[in-house]
PDB file of N, CA and C in Angstrom:
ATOM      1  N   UNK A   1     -13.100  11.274  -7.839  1.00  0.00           N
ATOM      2  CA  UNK A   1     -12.247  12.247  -8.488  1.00  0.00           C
ATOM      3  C   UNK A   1     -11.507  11.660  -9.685  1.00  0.00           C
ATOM      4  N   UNK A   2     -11.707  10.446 -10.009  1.00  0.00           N
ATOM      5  CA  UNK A   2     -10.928   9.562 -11.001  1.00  0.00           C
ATOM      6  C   UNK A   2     -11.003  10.939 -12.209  1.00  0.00           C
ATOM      7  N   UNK A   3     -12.237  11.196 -12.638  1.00  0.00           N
ATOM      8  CA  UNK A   3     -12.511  12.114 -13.838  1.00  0.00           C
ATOM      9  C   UNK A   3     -12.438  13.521 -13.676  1.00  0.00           C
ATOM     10  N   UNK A   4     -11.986  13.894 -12.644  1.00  0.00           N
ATOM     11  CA  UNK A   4     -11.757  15.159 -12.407  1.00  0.00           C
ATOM     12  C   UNK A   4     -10.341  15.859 -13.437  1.00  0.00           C
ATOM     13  N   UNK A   5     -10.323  17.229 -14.028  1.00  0.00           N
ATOM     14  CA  UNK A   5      -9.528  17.515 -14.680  1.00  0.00           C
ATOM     15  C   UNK A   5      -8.262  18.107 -14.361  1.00  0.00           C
ATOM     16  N   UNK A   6      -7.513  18.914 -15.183  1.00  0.00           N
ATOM     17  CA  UNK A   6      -6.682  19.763 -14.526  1.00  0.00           C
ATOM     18  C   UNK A   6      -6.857  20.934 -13.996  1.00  0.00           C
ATOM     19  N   UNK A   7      -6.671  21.336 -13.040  1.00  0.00           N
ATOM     20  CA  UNK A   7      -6.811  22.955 -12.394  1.00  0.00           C
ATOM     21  C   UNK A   7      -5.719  23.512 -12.067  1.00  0.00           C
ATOM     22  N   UNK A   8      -5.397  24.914 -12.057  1.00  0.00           N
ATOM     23  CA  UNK A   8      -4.506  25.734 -11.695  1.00  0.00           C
ATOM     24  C   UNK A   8      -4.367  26.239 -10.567  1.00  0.00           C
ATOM     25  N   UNK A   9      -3.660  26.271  -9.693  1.00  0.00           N
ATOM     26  CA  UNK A   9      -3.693  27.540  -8.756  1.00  0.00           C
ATOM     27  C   UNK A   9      -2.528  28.735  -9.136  1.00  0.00           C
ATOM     28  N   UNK A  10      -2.403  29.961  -8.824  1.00  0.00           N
ATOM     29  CA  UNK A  10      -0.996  31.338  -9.394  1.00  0.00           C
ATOM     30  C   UNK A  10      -1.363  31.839  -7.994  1.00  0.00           C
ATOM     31  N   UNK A  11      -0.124  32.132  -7.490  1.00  0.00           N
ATOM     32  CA  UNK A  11      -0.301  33.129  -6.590  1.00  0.00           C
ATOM     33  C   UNK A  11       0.686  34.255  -7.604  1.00  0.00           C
ATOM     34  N   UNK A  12      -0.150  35.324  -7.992  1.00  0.00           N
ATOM     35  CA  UNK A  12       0.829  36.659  -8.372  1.00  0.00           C
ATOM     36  C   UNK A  12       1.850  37.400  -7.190  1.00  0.00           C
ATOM     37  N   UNK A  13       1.653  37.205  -5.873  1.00  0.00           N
ATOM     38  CA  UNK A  13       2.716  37.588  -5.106  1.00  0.00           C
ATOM     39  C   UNK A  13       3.836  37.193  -5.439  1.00  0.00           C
ATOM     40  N   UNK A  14       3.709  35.395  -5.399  1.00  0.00           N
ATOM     41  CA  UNK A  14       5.166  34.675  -5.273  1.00  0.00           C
ATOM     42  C   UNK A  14       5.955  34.754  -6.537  1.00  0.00           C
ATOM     43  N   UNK A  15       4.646  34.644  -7.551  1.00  0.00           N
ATOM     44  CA  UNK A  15       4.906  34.277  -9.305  1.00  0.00           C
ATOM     45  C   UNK A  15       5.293  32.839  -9.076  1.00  0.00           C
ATOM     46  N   UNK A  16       4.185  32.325  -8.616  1.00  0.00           N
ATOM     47  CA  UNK A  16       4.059  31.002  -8.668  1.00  0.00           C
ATOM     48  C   UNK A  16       2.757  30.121  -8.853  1.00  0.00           C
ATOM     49  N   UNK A  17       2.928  29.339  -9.898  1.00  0.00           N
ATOM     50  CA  UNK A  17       1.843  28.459 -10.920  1.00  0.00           C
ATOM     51  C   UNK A  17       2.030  27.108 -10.047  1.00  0.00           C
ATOM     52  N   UNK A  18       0.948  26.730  -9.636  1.00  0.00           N
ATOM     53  CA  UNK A  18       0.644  24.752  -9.834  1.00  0.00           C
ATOM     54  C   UNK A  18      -0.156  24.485 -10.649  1.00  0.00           C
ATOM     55  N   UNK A  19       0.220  23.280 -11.086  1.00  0.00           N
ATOM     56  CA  UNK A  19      -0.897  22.577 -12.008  1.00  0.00           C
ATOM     57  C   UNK A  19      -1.261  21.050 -10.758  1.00  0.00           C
ATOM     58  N   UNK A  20      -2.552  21.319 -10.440  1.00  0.00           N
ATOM     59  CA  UNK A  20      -3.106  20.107  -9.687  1.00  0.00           C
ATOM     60  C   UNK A  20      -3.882  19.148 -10.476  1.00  0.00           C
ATOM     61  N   UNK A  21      -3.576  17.929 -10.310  1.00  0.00           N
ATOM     62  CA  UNK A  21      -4.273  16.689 -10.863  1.00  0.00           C
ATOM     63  C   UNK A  21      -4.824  16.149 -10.200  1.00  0.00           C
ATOM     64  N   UNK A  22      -5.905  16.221  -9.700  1.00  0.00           N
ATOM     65  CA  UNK A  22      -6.659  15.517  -8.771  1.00  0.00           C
ATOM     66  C   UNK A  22      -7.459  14.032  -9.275  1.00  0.00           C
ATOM     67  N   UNK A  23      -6.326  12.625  -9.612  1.00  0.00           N
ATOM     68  CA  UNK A  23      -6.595  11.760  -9.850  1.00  0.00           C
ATOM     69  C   UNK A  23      -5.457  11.224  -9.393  1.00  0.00           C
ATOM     70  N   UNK A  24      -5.018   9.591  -9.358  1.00  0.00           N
ATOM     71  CA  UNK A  24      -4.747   8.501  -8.916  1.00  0.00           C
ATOM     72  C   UNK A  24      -3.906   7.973 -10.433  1.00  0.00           C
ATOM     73  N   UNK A  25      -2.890   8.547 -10.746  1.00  0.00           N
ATOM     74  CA  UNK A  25      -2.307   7.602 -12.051  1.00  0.00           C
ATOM     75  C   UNK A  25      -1.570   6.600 -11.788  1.00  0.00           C
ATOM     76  N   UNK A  26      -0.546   6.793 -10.763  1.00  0.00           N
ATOM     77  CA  UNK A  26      -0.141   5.691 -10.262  1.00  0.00           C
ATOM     78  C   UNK A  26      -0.675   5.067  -8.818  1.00  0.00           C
ATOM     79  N   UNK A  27      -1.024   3.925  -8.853  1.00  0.00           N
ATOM     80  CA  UNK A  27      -1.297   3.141  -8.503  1.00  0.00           C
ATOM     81  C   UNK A  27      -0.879   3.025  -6.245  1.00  0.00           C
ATOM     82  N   UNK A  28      -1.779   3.694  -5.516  1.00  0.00           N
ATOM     83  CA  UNK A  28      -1.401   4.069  -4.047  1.00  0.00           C
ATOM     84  C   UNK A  28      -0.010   5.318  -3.971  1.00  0.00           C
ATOM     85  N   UNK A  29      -0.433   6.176  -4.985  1.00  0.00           N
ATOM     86  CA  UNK A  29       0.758   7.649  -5.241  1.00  0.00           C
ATOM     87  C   UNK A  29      -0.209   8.375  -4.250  1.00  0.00           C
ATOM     88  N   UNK A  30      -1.769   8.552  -4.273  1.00  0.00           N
ATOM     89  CA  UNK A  30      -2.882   9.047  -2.676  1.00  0.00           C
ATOM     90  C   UNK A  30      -2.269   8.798  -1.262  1.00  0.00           C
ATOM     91  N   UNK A  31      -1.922   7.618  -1.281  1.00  0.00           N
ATOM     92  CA  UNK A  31      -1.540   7.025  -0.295  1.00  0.00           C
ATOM     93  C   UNK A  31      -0.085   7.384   0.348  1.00  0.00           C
ATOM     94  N   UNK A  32       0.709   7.804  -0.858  1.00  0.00           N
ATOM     95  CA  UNK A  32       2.167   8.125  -0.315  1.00  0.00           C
ATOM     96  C   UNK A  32       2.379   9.681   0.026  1.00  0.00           C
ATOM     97  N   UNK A  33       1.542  10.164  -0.655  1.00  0.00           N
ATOM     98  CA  UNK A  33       1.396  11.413  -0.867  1.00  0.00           C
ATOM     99  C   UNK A  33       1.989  12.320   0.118  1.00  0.00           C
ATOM    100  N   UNK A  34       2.198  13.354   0.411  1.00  0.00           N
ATOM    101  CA  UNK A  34       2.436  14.460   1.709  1.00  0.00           C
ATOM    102  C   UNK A  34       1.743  15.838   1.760  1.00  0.00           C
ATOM    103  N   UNK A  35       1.111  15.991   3.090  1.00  0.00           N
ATOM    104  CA  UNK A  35       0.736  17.157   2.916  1.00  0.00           C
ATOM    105  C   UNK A  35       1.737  18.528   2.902  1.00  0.00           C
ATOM    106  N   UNK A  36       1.677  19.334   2.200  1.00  0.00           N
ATOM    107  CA  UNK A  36       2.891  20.189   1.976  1.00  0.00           C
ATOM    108  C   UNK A  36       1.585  21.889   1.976  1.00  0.00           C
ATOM    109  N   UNK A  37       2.130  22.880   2.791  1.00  0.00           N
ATOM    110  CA  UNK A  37       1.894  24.284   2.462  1.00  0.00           C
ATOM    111  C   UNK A  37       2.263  24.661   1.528  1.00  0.00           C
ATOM    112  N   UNK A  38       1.597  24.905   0.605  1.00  0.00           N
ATOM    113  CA  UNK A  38       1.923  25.598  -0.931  1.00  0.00           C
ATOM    114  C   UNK A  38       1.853  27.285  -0.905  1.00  0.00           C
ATOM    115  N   UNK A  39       0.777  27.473  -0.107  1.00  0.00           N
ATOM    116  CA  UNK A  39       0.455  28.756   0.045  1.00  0.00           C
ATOM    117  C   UNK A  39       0.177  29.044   1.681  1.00  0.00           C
ATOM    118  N   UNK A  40       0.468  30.362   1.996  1.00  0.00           N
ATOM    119  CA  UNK A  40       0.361  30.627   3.251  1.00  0.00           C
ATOM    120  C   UNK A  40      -0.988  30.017   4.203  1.00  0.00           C
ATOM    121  N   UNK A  41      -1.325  29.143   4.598  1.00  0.00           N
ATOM    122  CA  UNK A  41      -2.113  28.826   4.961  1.00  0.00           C
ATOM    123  C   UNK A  41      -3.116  27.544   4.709  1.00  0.00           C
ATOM    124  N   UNK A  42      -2.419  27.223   3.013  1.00  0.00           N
ATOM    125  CA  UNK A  42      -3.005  26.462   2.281  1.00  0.00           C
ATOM    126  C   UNK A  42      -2.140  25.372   1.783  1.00  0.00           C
ATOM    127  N   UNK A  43      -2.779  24.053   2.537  1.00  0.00           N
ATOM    128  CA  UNK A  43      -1.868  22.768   2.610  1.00  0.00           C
ATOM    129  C   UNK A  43      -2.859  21.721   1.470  1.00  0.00           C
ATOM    130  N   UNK A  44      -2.255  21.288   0.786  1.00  0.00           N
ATOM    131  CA  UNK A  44      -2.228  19.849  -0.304  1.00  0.00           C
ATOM    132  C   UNK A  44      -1.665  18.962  -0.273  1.00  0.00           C
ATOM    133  N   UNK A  45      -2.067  17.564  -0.536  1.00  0.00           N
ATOM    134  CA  UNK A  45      -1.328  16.560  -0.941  1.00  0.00           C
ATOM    135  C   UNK A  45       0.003  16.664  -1.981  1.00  0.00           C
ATOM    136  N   UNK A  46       0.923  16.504  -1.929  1.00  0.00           N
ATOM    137  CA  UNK A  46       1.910  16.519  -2.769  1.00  0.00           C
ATOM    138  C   UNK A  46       2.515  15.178  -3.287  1.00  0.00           C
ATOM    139  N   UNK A  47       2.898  14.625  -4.460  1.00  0.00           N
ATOM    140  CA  UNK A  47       3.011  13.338  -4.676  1.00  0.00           C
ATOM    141  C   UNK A  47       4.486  13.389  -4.471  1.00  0.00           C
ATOM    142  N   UNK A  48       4.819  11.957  -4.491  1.00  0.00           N
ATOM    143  CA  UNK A  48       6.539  11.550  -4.037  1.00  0.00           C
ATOM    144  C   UNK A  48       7.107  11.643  -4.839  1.00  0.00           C
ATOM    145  N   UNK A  49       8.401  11.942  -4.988  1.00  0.00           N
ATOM    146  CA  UNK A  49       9.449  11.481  -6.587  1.00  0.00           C
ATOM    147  C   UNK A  49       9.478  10.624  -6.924  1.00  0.00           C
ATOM    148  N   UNK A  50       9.034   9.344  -6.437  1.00  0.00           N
ATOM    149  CA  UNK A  50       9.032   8.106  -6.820  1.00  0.00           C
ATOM    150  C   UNK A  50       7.598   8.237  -8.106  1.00  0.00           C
ATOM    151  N   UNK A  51       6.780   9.119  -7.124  1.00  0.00           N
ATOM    152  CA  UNK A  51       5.395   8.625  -7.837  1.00  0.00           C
ATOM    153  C   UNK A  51       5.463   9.741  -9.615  1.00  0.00           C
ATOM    154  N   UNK A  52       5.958  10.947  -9.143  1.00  0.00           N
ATOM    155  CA  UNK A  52       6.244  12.057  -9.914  1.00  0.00           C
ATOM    156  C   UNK A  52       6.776  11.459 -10.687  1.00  0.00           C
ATOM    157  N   UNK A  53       8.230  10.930 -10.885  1.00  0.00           N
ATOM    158  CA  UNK A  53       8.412   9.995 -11.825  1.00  0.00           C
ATOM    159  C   UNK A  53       8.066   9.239 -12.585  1.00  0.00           C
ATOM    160  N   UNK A  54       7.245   8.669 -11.881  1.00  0.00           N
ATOM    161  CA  UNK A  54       6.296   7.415 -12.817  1.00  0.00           C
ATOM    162  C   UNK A  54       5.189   8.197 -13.364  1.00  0.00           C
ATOM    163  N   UNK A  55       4.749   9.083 -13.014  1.00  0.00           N
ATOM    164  CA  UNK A  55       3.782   9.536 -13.440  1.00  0.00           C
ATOM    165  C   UNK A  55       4.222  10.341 -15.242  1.00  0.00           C
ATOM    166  N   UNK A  56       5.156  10.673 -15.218  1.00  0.00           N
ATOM    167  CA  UNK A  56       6.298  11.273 -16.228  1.00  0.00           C
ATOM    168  C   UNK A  56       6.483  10.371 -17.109  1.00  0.00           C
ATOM    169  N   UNK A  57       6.590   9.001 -16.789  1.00  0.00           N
ATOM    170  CA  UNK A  57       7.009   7.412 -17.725  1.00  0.00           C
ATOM    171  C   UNK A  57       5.676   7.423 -18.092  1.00  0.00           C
ATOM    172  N   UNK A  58       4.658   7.019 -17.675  1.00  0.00           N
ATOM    173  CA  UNK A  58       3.096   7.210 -18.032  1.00  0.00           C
ATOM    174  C   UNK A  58       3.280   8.009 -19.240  1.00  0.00           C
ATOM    175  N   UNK A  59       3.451   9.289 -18.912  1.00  0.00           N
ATOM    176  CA  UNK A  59       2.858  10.325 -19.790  1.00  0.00           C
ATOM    177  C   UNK A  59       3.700  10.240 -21.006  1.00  0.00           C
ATOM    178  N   UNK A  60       5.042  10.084 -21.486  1.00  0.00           N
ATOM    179  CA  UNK A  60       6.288   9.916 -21.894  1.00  0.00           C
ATOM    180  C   UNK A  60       5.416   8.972 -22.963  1.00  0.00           C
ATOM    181  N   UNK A  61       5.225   7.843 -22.318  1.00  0.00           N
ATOM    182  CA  UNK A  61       4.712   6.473 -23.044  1.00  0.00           C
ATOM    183  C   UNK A  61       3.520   6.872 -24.199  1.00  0.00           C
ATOM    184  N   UNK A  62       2.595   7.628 -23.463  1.00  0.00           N
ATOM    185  CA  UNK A  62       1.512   8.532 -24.178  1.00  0.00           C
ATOM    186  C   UNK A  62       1.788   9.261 -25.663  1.00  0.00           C
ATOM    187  N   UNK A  63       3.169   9.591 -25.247  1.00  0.00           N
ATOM    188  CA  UNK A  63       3.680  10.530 -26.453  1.00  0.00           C
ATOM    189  C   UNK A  63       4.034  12.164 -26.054  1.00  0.00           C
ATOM    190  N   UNK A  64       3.979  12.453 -24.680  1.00  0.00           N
ATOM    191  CA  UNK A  64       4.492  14.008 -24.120  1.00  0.00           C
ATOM    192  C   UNK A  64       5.950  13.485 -24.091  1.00  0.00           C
ATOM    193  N   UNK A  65       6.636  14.696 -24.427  1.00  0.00           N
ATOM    194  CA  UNK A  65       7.829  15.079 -24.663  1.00  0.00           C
ATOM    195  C   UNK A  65       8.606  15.857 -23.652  1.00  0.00           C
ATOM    196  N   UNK A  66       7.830  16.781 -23.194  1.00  0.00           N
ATOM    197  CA  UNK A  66       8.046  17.125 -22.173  1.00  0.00           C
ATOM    198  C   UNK A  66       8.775  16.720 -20.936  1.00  0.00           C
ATOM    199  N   UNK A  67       8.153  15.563 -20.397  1.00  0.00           N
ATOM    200  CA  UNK A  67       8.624  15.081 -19.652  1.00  0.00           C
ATOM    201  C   UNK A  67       9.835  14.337 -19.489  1.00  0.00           C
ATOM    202  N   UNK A  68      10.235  13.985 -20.149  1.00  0.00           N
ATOM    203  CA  UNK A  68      11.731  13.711 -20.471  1.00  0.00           C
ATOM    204  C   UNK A  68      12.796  13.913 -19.702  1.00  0.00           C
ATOM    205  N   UNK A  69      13.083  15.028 -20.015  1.00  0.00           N
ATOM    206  CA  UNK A  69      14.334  16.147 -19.377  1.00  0.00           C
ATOM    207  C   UNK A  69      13.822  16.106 -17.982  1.00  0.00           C
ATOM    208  N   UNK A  70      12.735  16.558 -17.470  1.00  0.00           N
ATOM    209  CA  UNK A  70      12.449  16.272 -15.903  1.00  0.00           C
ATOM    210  C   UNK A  70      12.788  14.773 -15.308  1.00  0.00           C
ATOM    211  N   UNK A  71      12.061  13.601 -16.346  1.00  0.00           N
ATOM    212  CA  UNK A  71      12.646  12.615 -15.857  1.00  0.00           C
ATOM    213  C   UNK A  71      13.962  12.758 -15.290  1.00  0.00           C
ATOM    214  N   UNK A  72      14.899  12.393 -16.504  1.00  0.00           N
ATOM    215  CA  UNK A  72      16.276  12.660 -15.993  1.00  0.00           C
ATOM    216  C   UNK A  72      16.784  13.397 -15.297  1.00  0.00           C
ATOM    217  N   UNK A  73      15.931  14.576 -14.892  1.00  0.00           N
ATOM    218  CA  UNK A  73      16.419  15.386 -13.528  1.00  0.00           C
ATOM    219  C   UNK A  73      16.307  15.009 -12.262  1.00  0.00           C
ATOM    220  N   UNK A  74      15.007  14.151 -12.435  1.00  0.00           N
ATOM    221  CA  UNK A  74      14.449  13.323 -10.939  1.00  0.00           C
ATOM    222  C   UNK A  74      15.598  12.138 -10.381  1.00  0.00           C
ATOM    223  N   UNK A  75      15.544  11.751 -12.079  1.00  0.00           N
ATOM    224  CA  UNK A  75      16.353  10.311 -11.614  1.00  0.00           C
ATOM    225  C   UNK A  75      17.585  10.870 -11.087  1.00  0.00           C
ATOM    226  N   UNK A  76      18.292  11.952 -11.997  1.00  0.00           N
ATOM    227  CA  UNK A  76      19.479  12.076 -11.138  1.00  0.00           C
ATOM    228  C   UNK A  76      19.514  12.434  -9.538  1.00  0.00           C
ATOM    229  N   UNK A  77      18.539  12.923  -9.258  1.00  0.00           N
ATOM    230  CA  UNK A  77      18.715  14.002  -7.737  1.00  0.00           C
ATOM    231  C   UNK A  77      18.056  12.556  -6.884  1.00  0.00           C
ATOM    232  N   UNK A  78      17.394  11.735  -6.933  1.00  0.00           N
ATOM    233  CA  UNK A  78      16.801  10.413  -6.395  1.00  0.00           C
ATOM    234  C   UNK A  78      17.980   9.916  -5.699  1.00  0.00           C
ATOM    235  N   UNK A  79      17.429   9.195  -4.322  1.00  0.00           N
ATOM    236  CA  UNK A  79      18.388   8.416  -3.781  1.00  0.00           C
ATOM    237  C   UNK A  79      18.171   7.204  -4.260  1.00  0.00           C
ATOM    238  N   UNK A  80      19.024   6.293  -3.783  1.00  0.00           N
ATOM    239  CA  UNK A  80      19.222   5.021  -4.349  1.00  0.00           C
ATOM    240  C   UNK A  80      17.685   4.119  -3.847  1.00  0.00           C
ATOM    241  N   UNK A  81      17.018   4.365  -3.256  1.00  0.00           N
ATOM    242  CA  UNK A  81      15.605   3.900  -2.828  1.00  0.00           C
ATOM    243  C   UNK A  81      14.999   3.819  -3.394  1.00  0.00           C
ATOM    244  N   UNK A  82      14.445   5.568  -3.761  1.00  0.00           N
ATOM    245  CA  UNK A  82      13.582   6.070  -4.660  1.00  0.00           C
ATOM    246  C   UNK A  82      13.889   5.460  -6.161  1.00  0.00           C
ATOM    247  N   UNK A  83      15.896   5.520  -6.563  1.00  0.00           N
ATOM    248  CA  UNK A  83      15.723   4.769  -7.883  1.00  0.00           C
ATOM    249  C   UNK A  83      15.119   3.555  -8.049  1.00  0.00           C
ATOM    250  N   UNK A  84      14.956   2.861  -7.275  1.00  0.00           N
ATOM    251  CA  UNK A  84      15.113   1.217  -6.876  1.00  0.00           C
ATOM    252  C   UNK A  84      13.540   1.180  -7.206  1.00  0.00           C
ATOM    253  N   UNK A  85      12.757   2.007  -6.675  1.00  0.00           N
ATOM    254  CA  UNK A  85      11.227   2.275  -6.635  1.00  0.00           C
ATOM    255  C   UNK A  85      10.654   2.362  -7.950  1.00  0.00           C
ATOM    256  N   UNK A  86      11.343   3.156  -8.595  1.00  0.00           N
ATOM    257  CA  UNK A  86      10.826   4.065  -9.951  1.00  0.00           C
ATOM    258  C   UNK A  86      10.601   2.711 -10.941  1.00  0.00           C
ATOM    259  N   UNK A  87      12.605   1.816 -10.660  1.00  0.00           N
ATOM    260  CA  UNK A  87      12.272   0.939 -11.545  1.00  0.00           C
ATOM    261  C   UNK A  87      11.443  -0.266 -11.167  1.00  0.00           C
ATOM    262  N   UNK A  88      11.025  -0.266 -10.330  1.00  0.00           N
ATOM    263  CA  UNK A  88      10.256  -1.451  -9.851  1.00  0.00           C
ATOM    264  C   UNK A  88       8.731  -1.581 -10.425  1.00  0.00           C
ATOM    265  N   UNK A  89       8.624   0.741 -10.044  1.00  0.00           N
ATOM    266  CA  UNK A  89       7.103   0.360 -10.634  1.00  0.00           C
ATOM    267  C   UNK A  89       6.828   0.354 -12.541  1.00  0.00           C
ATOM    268  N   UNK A  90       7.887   0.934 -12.886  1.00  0.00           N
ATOM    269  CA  UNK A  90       7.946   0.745 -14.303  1.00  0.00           C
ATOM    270  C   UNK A  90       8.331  -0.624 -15.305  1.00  0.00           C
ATOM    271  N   UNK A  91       8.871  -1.701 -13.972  1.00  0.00           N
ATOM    272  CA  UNK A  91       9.130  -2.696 -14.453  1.00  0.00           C
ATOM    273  C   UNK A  91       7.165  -3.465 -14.272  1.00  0.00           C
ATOM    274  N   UNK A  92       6.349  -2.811 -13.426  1.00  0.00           N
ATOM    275  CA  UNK A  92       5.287  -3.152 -13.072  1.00  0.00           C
ATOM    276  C   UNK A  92       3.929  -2.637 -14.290  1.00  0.00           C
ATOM    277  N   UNK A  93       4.595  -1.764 -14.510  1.00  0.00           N
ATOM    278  CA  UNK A  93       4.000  -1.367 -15.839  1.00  0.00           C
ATOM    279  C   UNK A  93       4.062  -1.351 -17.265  1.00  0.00           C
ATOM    280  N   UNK A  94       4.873  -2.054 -17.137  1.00  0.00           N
ATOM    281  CA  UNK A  94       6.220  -2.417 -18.699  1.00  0.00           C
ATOM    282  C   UNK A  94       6.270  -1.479 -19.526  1.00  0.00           C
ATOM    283  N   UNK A  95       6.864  -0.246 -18.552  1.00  0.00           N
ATOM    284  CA  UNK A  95       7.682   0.748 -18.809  1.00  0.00           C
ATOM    285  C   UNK A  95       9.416   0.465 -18.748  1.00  0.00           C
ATOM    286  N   UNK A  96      10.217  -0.454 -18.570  1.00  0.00           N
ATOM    287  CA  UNK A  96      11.273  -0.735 -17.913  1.00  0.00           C
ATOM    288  C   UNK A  96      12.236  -0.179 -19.699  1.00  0.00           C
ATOM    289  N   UNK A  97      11.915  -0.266 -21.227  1.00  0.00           N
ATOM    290  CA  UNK A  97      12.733  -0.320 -21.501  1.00  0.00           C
ATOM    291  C   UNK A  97      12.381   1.335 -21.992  1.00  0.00           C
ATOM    292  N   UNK A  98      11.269   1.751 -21.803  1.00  0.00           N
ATOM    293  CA  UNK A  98      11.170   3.262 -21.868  1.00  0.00           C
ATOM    294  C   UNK A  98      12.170   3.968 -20.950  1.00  0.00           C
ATOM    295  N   UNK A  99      11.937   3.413 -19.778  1.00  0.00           N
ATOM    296  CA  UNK A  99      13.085   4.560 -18.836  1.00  0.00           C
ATOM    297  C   UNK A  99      14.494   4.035 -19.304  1.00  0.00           C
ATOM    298  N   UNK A 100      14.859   3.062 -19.661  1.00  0.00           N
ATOM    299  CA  UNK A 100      16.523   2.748 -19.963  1.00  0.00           C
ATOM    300  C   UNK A 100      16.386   4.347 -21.273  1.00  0.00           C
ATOM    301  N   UNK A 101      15.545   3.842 -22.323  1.00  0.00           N
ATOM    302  CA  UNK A 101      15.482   4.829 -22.878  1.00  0.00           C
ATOM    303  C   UNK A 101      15.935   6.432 -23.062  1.00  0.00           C
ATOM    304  N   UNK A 102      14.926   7.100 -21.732  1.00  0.00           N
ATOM    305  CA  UNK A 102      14.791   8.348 -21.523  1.00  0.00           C
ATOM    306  C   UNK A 102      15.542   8.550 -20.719  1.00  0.00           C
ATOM    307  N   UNK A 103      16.194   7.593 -20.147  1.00  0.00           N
ATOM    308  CA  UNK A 103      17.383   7.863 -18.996  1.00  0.00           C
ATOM    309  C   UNK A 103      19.272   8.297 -19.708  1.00  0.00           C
ATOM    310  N   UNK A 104      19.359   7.293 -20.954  1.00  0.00           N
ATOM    311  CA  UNK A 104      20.035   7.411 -21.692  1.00  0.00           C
ATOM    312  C   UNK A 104      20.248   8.389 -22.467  1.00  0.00           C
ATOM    313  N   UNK A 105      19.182   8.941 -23.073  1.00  0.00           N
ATOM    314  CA  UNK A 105      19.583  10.067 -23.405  1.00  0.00           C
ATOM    315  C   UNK A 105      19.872  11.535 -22.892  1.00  0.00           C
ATOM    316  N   UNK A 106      20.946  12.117 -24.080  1.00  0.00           N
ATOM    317  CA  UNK A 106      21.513  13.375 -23.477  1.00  0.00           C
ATOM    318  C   UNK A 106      20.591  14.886 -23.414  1.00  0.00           C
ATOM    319  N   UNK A 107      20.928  15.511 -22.199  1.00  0.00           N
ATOM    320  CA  UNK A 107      20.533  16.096 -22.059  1.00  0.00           C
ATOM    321  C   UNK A 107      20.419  17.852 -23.054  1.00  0.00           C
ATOM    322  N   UNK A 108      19.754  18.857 -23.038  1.00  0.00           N
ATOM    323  CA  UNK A 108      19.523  20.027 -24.409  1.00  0.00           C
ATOM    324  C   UNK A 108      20.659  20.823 -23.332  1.00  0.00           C
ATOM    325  N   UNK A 109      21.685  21.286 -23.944  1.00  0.00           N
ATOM    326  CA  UNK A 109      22.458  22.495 -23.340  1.00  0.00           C
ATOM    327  C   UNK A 109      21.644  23.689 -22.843  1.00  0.00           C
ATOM    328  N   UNK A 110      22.154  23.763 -21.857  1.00  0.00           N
ATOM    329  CA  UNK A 110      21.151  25.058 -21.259  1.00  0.00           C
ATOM    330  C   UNK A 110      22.062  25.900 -21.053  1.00  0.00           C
TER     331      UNK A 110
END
C-alpha cells in the first residue's frame, strides 16, 4: 500500500468527509494506530496524535500550509507524553527547528 493514493469516504447523513491515506509516513504510526467506528458498522485504523502530528511536520516541511494551525491545535490539546513524543520524533527527523517554528507562531483570529 506504500503507493496507494488518497481516497474519500462522505457519509451525506452525518455531513461527514474523511480523507484516508492508506500509507505509512511516519515511521510504526500502522502499528500505533486504533481501530475506531467511523461509520455505523464500519471500523478503520485511525492514527495517534502523536503520529497525526508528525505527519503535519512532514507535510509543513513539504511546503502545505495548511497544516499549521492544526499543528498548533494538536500540540495544544496533547498531554505532556504525546508532547514529549512529537518532539522526539521530529527531533528524529530533523524537523525539531520547524516545530519550534510552527509552534511559535500566532494563531488567524477566528
Amino acid at each position: 500500500m506504500r503507493d496507494a493514493g488518497l481516497f474519500q469516504l462522505f457519509d451525506k447523513e452525518e455531513a461527514l468527509k474523511l480523507d484516508l491515506y492508506p500509507r505509512e509516513l511516519i515511521p510504526g504510526e500502522l502499528d500505533r494506530s486504533v481501530l475506531l467506528e467511523v461509520f455505523k458498522g464500519v471500523r478503520y485504523p485511525v492514527a495517534s496524535r502523536i503520529d497525526i502530528s508528525s505527519a503535519k511536520l512532514v507535510w509543513i516541511s513539504k511546503g502545505s500550509h495548511k497544516g499549521r494551525r492544526d499543528l498548533r491545535y494538536l500540540w495544544r490539546t496533547a498531554t505532556d507524553d504525546e508532547t514529549d513524543a512529537i518532539q522526539s520524533i521530529a527531533v528524529g527527523l530533523g524537523l525539531e527547528q520547524l516545530l519550534v517554528e510552527v509552534l511559535s507562531e500566532p494563531d488567524e483570529i477566528e
